[in-house]
Structures are given as structure tokens and as C-alpha cells.
Protein backbone atom coordinates (compact mmCIF):
# COMPACT_ATOMS: atom_id res chain seq x y z
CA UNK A 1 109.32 87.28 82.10
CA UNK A 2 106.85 89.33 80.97
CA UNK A 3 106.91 92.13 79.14
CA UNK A 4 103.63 94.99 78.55
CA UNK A 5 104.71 97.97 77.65
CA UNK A 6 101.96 99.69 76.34
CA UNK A 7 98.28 100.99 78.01
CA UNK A 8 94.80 99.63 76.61
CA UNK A 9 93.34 102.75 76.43
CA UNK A 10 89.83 103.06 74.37
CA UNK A 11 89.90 99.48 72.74
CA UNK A 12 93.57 99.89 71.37
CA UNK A 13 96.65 98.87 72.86
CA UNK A 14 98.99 102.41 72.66
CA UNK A 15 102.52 103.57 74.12
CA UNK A 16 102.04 105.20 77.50
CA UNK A 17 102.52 109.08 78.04
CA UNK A 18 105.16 108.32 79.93
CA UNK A 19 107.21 105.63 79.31
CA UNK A 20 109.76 105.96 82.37
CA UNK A 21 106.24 104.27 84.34
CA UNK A 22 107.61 101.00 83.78
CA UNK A 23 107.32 98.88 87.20
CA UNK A 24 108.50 95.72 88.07
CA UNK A 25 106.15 93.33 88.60
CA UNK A 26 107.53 90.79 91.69
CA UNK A 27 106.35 87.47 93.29
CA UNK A 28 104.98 87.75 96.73
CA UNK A 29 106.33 84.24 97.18
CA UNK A 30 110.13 84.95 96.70
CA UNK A 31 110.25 88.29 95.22
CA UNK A 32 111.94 87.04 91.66
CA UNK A 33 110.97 89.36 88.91
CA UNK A 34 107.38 88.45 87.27
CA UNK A 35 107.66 91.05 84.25
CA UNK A 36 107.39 95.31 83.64
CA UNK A 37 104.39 96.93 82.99
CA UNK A 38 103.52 100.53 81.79
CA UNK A 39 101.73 102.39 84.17
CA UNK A 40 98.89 105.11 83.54
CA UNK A 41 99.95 109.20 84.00
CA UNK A 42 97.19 111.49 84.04
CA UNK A 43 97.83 112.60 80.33
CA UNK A 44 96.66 108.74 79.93
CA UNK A 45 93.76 109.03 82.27
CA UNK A 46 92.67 112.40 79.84
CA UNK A 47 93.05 110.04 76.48
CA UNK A 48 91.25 107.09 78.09
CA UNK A 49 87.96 109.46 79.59
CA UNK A 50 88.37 111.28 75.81
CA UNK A 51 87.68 108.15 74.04
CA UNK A 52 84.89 107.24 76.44
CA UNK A 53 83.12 110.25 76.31
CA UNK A 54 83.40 110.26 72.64
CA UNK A 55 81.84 106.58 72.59
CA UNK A 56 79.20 106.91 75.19
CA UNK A 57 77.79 110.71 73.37
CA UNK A 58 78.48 109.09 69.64
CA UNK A 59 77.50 106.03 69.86
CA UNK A 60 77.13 102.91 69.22
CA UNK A 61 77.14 101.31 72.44
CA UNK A 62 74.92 102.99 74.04
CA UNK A 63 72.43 102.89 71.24
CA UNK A 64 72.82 99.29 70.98
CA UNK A 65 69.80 96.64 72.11
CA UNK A 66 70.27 95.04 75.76
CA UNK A 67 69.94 91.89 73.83
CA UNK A 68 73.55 93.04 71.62
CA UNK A 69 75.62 93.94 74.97
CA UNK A 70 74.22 90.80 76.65
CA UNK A 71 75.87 89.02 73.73
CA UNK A 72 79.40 90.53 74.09
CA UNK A 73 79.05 90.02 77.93
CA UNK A 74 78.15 86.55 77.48
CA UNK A 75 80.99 86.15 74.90
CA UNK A 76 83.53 87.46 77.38
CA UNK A 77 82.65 84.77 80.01
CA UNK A 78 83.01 82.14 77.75
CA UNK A 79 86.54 83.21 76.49
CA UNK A 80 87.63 83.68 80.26
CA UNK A 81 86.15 80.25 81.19
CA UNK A 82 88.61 79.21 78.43
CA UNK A 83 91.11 80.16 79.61
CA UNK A 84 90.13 79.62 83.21
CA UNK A 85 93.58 78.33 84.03
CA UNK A 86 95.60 80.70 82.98
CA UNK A 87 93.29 83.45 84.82
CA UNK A 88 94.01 81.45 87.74
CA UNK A 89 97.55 81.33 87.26
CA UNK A 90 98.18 85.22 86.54
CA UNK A 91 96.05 86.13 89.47
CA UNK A 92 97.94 83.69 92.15
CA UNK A 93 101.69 84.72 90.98
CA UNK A 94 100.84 88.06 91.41
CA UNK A 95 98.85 88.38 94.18
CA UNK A 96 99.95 85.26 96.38
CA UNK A 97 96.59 83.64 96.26
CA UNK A 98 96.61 79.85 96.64
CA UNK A 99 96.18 78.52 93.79
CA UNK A 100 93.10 76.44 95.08
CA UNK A 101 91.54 79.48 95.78
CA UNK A 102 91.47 81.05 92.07
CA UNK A 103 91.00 77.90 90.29
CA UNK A 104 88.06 77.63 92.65
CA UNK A 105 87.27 81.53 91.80
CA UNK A 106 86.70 80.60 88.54
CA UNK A 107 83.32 79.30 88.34
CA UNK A 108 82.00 82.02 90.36
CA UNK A 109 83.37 84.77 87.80
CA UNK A 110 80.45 82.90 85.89
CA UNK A 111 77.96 82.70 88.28
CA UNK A 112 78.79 86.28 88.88
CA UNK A 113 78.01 87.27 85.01
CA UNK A 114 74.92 85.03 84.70
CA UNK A 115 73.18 86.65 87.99
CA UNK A 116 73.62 90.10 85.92
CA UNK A 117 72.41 88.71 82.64
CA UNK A 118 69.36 87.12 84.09
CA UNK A 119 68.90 90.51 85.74
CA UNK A 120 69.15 92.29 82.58
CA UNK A 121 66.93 89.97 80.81
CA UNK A 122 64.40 90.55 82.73
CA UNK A 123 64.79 94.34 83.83
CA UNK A 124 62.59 96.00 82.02
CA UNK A 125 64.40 98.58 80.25
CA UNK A 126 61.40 100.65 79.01
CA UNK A 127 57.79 99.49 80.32
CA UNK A 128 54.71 101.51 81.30
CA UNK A 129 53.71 101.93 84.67
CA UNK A 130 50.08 101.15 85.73
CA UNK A 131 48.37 104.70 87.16
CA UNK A 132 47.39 104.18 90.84
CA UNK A 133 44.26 106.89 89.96
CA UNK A 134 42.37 105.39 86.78
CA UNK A 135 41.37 109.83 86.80
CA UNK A 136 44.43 110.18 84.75
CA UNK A 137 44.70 111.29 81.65
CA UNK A 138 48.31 110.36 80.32
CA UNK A 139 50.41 107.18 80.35
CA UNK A 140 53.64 107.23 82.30
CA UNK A 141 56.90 105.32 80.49
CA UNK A 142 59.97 104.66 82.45
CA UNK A 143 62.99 103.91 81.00
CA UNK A 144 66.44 102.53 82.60
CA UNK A 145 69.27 104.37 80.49
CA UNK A 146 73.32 104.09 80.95
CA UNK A 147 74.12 107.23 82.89
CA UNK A 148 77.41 107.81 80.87
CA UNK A 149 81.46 107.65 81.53
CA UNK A 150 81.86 104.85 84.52
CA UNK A 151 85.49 104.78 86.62
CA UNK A 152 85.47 101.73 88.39
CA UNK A 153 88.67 101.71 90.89
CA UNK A 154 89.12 98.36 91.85
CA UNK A 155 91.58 96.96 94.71
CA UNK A 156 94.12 94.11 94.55
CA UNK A 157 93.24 91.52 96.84
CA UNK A 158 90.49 89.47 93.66
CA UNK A 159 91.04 91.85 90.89
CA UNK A 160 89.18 89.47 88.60
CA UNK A 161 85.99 89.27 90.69
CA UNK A 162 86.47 93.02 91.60
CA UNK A 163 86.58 93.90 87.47
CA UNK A 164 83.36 91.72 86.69
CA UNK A 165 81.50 93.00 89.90
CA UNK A 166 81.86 96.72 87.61
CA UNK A 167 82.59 95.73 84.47
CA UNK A 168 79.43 93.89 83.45
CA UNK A 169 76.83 95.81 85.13
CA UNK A 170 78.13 99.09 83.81
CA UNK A 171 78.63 97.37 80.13
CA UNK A 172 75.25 95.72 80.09
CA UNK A 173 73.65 98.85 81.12
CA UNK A 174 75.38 100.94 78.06
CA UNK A 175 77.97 102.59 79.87
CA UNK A 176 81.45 103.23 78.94
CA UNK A 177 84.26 102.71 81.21
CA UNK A 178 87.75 103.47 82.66
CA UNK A 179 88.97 100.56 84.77
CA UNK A 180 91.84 101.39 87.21
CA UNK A 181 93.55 98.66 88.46
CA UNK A 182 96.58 98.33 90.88
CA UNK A 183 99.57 98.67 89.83
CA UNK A 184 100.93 95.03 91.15
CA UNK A 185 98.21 93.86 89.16
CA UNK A 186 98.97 94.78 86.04
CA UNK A 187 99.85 91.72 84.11
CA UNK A 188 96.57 89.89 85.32
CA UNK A 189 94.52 92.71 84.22
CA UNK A 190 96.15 93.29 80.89
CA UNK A 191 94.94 89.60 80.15
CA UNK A 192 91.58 90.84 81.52
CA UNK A 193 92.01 93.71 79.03
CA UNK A 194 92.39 91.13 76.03
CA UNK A 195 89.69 88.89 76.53
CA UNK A 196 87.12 91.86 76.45
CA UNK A 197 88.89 93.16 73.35
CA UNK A 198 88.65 89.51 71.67
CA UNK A 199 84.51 89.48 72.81
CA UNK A 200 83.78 92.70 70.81
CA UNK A 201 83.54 96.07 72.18
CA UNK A 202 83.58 99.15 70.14
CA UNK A 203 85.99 101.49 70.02
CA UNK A 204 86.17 103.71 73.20
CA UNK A 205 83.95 101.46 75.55
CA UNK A 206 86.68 100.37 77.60
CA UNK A 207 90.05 100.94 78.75
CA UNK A 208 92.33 99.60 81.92
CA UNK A 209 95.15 101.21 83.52
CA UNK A 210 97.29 100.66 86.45
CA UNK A 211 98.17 103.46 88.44
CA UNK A 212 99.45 105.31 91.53
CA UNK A 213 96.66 106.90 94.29
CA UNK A 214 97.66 110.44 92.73
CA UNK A 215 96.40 109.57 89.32
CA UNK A 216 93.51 107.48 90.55
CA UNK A 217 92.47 110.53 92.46
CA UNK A 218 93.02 112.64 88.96
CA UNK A 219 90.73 110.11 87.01
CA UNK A 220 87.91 110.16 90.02
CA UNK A 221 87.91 114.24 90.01
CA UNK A 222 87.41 114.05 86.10
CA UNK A 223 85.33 116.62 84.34
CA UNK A 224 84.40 113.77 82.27
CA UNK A 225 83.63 111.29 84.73
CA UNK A 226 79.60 110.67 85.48
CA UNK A 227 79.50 108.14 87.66
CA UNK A 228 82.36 106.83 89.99
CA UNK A 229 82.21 102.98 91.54
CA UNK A 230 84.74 101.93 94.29
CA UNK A 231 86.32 99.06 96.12
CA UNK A 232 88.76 99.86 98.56
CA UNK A 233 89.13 100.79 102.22
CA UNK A 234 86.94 102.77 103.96
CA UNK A 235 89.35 105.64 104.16
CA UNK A 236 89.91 105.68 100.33
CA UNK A 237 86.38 105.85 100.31
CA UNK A 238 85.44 108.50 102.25
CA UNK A 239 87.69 110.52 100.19
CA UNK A 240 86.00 109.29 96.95
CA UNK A 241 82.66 110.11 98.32
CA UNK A 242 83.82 113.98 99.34
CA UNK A 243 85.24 113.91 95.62
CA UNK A 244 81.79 112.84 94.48
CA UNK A 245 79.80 115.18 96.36
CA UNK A 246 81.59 118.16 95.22
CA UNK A 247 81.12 117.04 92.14
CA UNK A 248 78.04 115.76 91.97
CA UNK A 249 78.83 112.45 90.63
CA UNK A 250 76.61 109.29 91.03
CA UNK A 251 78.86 107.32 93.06
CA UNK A 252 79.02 103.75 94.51
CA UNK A 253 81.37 102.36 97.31
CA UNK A 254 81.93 98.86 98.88
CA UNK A 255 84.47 99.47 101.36
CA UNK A 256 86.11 97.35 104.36
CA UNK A 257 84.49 94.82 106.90
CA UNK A 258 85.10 92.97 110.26
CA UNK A 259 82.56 90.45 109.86
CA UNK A 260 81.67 88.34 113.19
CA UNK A 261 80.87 84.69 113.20
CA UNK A 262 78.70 83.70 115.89
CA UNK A 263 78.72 80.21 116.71
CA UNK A 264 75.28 79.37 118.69
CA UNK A 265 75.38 76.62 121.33
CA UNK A 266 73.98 74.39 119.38
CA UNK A 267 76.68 74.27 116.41
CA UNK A 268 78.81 71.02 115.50
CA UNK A 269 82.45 72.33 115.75
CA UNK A 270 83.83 69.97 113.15
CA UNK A 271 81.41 71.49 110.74
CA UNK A 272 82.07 74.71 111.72
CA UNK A 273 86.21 74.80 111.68
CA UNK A 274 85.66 73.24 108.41
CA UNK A 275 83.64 76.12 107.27
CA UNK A 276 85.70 79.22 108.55
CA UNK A 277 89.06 77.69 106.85
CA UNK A 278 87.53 79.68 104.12
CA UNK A 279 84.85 81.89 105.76
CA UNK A 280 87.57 83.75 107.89
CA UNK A 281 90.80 82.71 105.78
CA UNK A 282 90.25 82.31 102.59
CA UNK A 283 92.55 84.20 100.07
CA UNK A 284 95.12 84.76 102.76
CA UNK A 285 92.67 86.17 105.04
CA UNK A 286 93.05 89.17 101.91
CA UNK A 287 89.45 89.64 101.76
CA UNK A 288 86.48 92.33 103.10
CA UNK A 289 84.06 89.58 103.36
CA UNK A 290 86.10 87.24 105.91
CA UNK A 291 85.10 86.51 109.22
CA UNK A 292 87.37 87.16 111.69
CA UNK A 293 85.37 88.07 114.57
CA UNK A 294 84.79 84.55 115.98
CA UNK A 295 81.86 84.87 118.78
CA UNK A 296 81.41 82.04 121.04
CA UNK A 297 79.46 81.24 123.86
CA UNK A 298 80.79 81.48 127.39
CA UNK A 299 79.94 77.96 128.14
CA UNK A 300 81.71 76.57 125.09
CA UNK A 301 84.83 79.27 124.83
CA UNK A 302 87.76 77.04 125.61
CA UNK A 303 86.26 74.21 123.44
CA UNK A 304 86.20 76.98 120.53
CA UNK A 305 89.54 78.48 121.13
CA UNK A 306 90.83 74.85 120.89
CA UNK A 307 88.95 73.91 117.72
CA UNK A 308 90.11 77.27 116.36
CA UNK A 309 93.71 76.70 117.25
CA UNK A 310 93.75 73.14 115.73
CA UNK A 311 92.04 74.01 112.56
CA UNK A 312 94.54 76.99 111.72
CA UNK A 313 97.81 74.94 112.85
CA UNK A 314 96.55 72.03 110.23
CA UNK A 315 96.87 75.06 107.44
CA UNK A 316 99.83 74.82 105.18
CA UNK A 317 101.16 77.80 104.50
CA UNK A 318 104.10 78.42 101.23
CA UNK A 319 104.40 78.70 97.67
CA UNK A 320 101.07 79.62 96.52
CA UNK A 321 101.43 77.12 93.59
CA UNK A 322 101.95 74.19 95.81
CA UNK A 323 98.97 72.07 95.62
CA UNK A 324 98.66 71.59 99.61
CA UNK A 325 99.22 75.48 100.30
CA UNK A 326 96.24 77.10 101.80
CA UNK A 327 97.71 79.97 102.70
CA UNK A 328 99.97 82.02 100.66
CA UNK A 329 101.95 85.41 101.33
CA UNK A 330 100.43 88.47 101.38
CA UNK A 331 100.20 91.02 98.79
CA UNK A 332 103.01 93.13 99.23
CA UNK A 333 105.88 93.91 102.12
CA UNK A 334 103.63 96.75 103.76
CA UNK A 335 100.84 94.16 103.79
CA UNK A 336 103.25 91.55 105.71
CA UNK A 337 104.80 94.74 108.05
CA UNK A 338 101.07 95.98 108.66
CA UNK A 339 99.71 92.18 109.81
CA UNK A 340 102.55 91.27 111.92
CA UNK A 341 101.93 94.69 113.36
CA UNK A 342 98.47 94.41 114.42
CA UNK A 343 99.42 91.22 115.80
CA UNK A 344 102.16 92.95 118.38
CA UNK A 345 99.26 95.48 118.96
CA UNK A 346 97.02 92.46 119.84
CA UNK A 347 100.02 91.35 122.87
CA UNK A 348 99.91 94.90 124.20
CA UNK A 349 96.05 94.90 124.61
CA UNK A 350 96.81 92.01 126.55
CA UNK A 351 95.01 89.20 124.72
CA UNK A 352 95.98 85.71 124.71
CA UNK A 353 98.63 84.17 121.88
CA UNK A 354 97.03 81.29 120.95
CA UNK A 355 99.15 80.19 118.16
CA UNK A 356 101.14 82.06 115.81
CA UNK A 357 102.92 85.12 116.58
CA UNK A 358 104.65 88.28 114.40
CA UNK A 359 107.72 86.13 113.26
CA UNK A 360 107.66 85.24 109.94
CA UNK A 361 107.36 80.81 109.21
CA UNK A 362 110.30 79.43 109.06
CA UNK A 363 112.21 79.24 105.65
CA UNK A 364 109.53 81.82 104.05
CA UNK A 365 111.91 84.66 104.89
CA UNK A 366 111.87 85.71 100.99
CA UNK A 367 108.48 86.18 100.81
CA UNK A 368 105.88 88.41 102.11
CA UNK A 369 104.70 85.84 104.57
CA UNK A 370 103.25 85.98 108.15
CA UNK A 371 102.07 83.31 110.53
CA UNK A 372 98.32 82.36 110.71
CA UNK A 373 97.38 83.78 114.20
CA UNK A 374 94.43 83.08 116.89
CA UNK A 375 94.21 85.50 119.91
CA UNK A 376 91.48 84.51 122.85
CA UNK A 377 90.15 86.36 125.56
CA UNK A 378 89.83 89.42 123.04
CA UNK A 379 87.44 92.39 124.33
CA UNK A 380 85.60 93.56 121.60
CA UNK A 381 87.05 97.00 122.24
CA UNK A 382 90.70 95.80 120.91
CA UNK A 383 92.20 97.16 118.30
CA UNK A 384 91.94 94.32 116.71
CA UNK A 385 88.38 93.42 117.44
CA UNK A 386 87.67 96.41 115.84
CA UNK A 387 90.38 97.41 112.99
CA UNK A 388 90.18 95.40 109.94
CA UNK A 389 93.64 93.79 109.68
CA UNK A 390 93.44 92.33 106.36
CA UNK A 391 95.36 88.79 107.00
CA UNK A 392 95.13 85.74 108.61
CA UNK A 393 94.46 86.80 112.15
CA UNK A 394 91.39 85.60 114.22
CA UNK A 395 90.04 86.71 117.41
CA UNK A 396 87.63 84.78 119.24
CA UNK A 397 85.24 86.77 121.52
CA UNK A 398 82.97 85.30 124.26
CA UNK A 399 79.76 85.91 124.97
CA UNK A 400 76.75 85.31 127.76
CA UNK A 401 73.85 84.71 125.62
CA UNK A 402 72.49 85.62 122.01
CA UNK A 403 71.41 89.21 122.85
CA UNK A 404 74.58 89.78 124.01
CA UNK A 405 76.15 87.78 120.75
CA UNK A 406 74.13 90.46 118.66
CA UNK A 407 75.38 93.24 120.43
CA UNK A 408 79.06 92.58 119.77
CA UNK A 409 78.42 91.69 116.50
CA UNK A 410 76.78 94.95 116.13
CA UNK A 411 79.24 96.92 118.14
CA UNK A 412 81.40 97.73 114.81
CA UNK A 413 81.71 100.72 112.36
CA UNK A 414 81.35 98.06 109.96
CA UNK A 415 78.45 95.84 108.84
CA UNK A 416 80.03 94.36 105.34
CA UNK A 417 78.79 90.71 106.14
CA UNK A 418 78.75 87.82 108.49
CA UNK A 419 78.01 84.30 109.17
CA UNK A 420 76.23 82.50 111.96
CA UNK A 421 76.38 78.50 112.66
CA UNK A 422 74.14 76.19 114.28
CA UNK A 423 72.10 73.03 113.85
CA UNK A 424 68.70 74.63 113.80
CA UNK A 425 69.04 76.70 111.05
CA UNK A 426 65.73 78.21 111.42
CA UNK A 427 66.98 79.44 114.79
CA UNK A 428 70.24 80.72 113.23
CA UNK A 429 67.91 82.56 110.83
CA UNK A 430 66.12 84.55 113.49
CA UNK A 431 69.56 85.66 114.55
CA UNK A 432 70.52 86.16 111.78
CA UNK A 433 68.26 89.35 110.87
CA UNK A 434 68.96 91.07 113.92
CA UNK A 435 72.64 91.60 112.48
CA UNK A 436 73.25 94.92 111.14
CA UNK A 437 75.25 93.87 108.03
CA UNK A 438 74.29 94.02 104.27
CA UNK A 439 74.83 90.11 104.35
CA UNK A 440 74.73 87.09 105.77
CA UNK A 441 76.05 83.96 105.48
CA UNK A 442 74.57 80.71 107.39
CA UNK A 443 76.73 77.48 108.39
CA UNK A 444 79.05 78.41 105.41
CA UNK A 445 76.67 78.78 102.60
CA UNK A 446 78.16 80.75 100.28
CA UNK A 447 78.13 83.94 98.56
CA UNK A 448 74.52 84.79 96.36
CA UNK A 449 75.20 86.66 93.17
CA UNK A 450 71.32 86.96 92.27
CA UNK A 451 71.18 89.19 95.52
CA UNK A 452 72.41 92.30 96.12
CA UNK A 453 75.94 92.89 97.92
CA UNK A 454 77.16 96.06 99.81
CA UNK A 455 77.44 96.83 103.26
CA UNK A 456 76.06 99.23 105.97
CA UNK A 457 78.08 101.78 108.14
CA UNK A 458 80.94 102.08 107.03
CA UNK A 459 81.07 99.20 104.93
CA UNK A 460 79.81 101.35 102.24
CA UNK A 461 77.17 102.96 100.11
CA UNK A 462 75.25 101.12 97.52
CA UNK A 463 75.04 97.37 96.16
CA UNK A 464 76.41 95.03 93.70
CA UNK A 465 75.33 92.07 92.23
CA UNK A 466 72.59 91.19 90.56
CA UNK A 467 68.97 93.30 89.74
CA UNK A 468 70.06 95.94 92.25
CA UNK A 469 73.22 95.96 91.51
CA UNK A 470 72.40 96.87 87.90
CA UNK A 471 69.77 99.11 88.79
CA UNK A 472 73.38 101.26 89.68
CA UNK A 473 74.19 101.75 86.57
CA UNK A 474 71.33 103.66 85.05
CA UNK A 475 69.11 106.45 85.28
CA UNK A 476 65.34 106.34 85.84
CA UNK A 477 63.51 108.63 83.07
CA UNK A 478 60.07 109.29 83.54
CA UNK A 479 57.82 110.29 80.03
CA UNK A 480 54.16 110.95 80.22
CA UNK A 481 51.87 111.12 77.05
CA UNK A 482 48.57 111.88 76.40
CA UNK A 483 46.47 109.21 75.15
């Protein structure tokens, strides 16, 4: 079991403000007792923004080259990729995640940091812009600069990818940061916390804590706060952005999803069941990204439904450190109690059990574990066409023809991401742009980190990833000189 009793607050590990916080940290898989943690208060929150403030107005970080941060940034990856292993480890025990599914997370954690250092490479912290009327009389400088004291709120569902999706942006830009993490994830995070400390920050830069909602409210409404950048539900975030806006705090937010797939009539089944065991339910269908809209075409529906049933029957579901588990339990018991729920809401709409159901698998009783579900002959007016359920639930949705396909995908407060699958490909490009989502994904290609990642609607406000999603960490200053 272990045992971390103390907060990294400012670059120092240091006894909590309250040291009755101390919360047992248990296994999704068969609730046996992980290890305690020590859990932020708001007096913590005040120390942590205190030593932030003091290293963002004092220095150094902030007055440090792009070329020095990139250095510690690249320094961190390489200790993580290290220790890729036991990342993968402290992130599946806690969370349930298959363990295929964060050993396989851990090359993207890289990809994810060398998209942002190629971006700030070639960003162009300070240039001179070219006058558009050759009359004037002055040159005009812009310069990118950190904006100040960062809280980045993070949820629990890929805490890792979540941190670096902040983290290194904010870092690479000059910022300082509070991280709040979730509470469940607090011995995954406090190895987070070490590697960072072991690449070289200064004093101040950084600190993580795990806290409640109360407290993470407390550190968001912070005097000392300048910028606030969120992943979470869309509720959470609409509170966040009310915070911000009386406030006046730059603010980012990538909120929930209810991604479609469309399947064209075209598409080769096999290749496409293949692709949404992990486009629709990967990491316990735990993820924003996930498509579990399926859209088929009228004169293929039964053939999908079919496909869709067989592929999610052939999923092993168990122990998440089982090397044939592809599905593990979910995060915690209100997780479990809120899937099997939507599923009972999905028999009262009156759509059609496929497979699965609202019991719990057989000899998982322990654990926070539901069965993989399908529903068919889902209007897209359901509940659960249109309420992001967070699990391993799919409904597949028919459609006339690929106007009509759009339209339901469209017909969403959500426009996170999204996938579509066919043999042309150019074809499932044109379709592809008429979706009203801040990405998509085409026969299972896989996630860009050089691009920019947020979502429209309600998915969210602002992007990550990348040139633009550095470009959120700084403010433009404008200087004009004579010459």
C-alpha cells in the first residue's frame, strides 16, 4: 500500500493544512485498498497560488529563453518514457483502464509533447510584422508572453494525457501553474508530480493537488488566478466560464461529447468493427472523444446492428491487468450506478436490447463493472442519443441518405469529434466537413497532436494541442517604434 501524505505545493513536497484529508485510495476492480493520500484544503490552494504568483512576478521562469523551458519539457518526457511502465501501471489500478490501453497511451504522451515543442520552436516569440501601407513611419513588434498564474483542472478518466495537454503548453509558454487533479487520482499524479520535479523546475512553477469540487471552485475564483483551463463536463464548465467572466479571467474549456460515426454505404464492416473497438470503447468507453453514436444506412441497418453486436460480445471484460481484458470497470460506484442507469432509461424510450443489459457480468460483483451494451432502433431524440453516458454503451441510428446522416450527426448540443468510414476516402472527406465538430476522425485514423483539439457547442471553448493550442497560453503585445 501506498502511502503520500504530504501536498507538492510550489516545487516542495509539504504537510497538508489539514491533515484529517487523508482518503483512501481503492481499486475499481475489487475495491481492496490501493494507498491514502493527502488531499488539498483551500488554505493549500492559497500557499500553492502564493508561490506561483511569487515565481511568475519574480522570476526566473518566466524570464527564461523558450529554448531553456523547451529543455526541461523535453527532459520531463524522457524521464516519463522511462518509466513508461510504471505510468501505465499507476494510471490502470486506479482508474480501471485496461492495461493495453495505457501502455498503448504511452507513446502518445510523447507525441503529445513533441507537437508542442515543434510548435514552440517555431512560434515566433518576438518577430516584426511587415506594414500592409509602406506610408508608415514606425515598425510594429509582436511578442507572445506567458499571461501569468495557470489552474488547469483536469478530470479522471486519462489524467496523464489530461496533465500534458496543460502542463506543457502553459510551461513552455512561461507560465506558472496549479494543477488540480481528482482526488481518486492522487497516487498517479503524485508520480506525475515527481518526474517534473526530477526535470528541473524552479521553485514555485508548479504544484498538484487533489481535491473536492468546493476547493476546486475556491482555486478557480482565485484573486491570484490569471488564466483558468478546464476539462470536465459541460456542466462543470459552464460554471467555470460564469466564474471566469465575472472575473475576467482568460479561460479555456474542453468539455463533453457524443460523437457520431457514420458508416457510408460503401464501408467494409470488418474494418470498421475493428476500428470502433477503440473509436467508441476505448478506455471503458471513459472518454469525451468516443463514438457512440453509430449512424448507419437504412439499407445496411440490420447488417450493422449485427456486426456491432458481434464485435462488442467478442470484448473481454475483468481485471484491468489481465492481458486479454479490453474492458475494465469504471471509475467509481456512481460511474457504474449512472451507466447502468442510462441503460434502463434506454428500455423505457423503447429501444431495442441488443446485447447487454443493466446487470452487472457475472462474478465482477466487487467491482465497479457494467455490461458492454448495444441498443438499435434508437431515435436520435433518446436520451441516450443525446446525453453523454460516459461508458460502454452504443446506439446505432439509421438513416435514409447522407444529408440526412449529416443532420443527425449535427442534431447534438455537442460537436467534440467524430469519425466517418468508407472505402472512398475522398468521398468520406466531403462528408466529413459538413460535420459540425472541432474534429474528425476518418476510417479510424487517429488522433493529430500537431492540430488543434477542442470542440464546438457545447463541447467547449478554445483548443489544445499543438501551435494553437499554445497560442492559449500567451498574450499578444503589440510595440511600435520609430525608425
Amino acid at each position: 500500500m501506498t502511502v503520500r501524505d504530504k501536498l507538492y505545493v510550489g516545487g516542495a513536497w509539504v504537510a497538508p493544512s489539514d491533515p484529517s484529508l487523508l482518503l483512501d485510495i481503492r481499486s475499481p476492480h475489487d475495491q481492496s485498498l490501493l494507498g491514502r493520500a493527502a488531499q488539498a484544503a483551500p488554505a493549500d490552494i492559497d500557499a500553492a497560488v502564493a508561490a506561483a504568483r511569487e515565481a511568475f512576478d519574480q522570476g526566473p521562469w518566466p524570464y527564461t529563453t523558450p529554448e531553456e523551458r523547451q529543455a526541461v519539457v523535453r527532459r520531463y518526457d524522457e524521464l516519463r518514457a522511462a518509466r513508461a511502465d510504471e505510468v501505465a501501471h499507476a494510471i490502470s489500478v486506479e482508474n480501471g483502464s485496461a492495461g493495453w490501453f495505457t501502455k498503448a497511451g504511452q507513446p502518445f504522451l510523447t507525441r503529445q509533447v513533441k507537437a508542442y515543442l515543434k510548435a514552440a520552436e517555431e512560434f515566433g516569440w518576438e518577430e516584426i510584422v511587415e506594414p500592409s501601407d509602406e506610408s508608415v513611419a514606425f515598425d510594429t513588434i509582436v511578442r507572445r508572453e506567458a499571461i501569468g498564474v495557470v489552474a488547469a483542472v483536469i478530470p479522471w478518466n486519462s489524467p496523464f494525457s489530461a496533465a500534458t495537454a496543460k502542463l506543457v503548453p502553459a510551461l513552455l509558454a512561461g507560465n506558472t501553474v496549479v494543477l488540480k487533479v481528482s482526488p481518486e487520482n492522487s497516487l498517479s499524479m503524485a508520480l506525475l508530480a515527481d518526474l517534473w520535479h526530477e526535470a528541473g523546475l524552479p521553485e514555485g512553477v508548479l504544484s498538484v493537488l487533489p481535491a473536492d469540487r468546493e476547493t476546486s471552485e475556491y482555486l478557480v475564483s482565485h484573486p491570484g488566478i490569471d488564466k483558468i483551463s478546464f476539462t470536465g463536463s459541460t456542466g462543470a464548465g459552464r460554471r467555470i466560464g460564469s466564474i471566469a467572466g465575472d472575473h475576467l479571467k482568460r479561460f479555456g474549456l474542453e468539455l463533453g461529447g457524443k460523437s457520431a460515426a457514420v458508416i457510408l454505404e460503401d464501408a467494409d464492416l470488418d474494418t470498421v468493427m475493428q476500428g470502433l473497438r477503440f473509436a467508441s470503447l476505448g478506455n471503458n468507453g471513459e472518454a469525451c472523444i468516443l463514438q457512440s453514436r453509430v449512424l448507419a444506412p437504412r439499407s445496411r441497418y440490420e447488417e450493422v446492428v449485427e456486426a456491432a453486436k458481434a464485435m462488442v460480445e467478442s470484448l473481454k471484460v475483468g481485471d484491468p491487468a489481465a492481458p486479454d481484458t479490453f474492458i475494465g470497470p469504471m471509475f467509481r460506484r456512481d460511474q457504474q450506478q449512472r451507466v447502468m442507469d442510462y441503460i434502463n432509461i434506454g428500455i423505457e424510450e423503447g429501444a431495442r436490447l441488443v446485447t447487454g443489459g443493466p446487470q452487472i457480468p457475472e462474478g465482477l460483483e466487487k467491482g465497479n463493472y457494467v455490461t458492454p451494451t448495444v441498443f438499435a432502433d434508437v431515435d436520435n431524440s433518446m436520451r441516450i442519443a443525446q446525453e453523454e453516458i460516459f461508458g460502454p454503451v452504443l446506439v446505432v441510428i439509421a438513416y435514409e441518405d447522407e444529408d440526412d446522416a449529416v443532420r443527425i450527426a449535427n442534431d447534438s448540443e455537442y460537436g467534440l469529434s467524430g469519425g466517418v468510414w468508407g472505402t472512398d476516402t475522398e468521398h468520406a472527406l466531403s462528408v466529413a466537413r459538413r460535420l459540425r465538430t472541432g474534429g474528425v476522425i476518418i476510417n479510424g485514423a487517429g488522433n493529430s497532436f500537431d492540430g488543434p483539439f477542442g470542440g464546438y457547442k457545447a463541447s467547449g471553448i478554445g483548443r489544445e494541442y499543438g501551435k494553437v493550442g499554445l497560442t492559449g497560453y500567451v498574450e499578444h503585445k503589440t510595440i511600435t517604434r520609430t525608425r
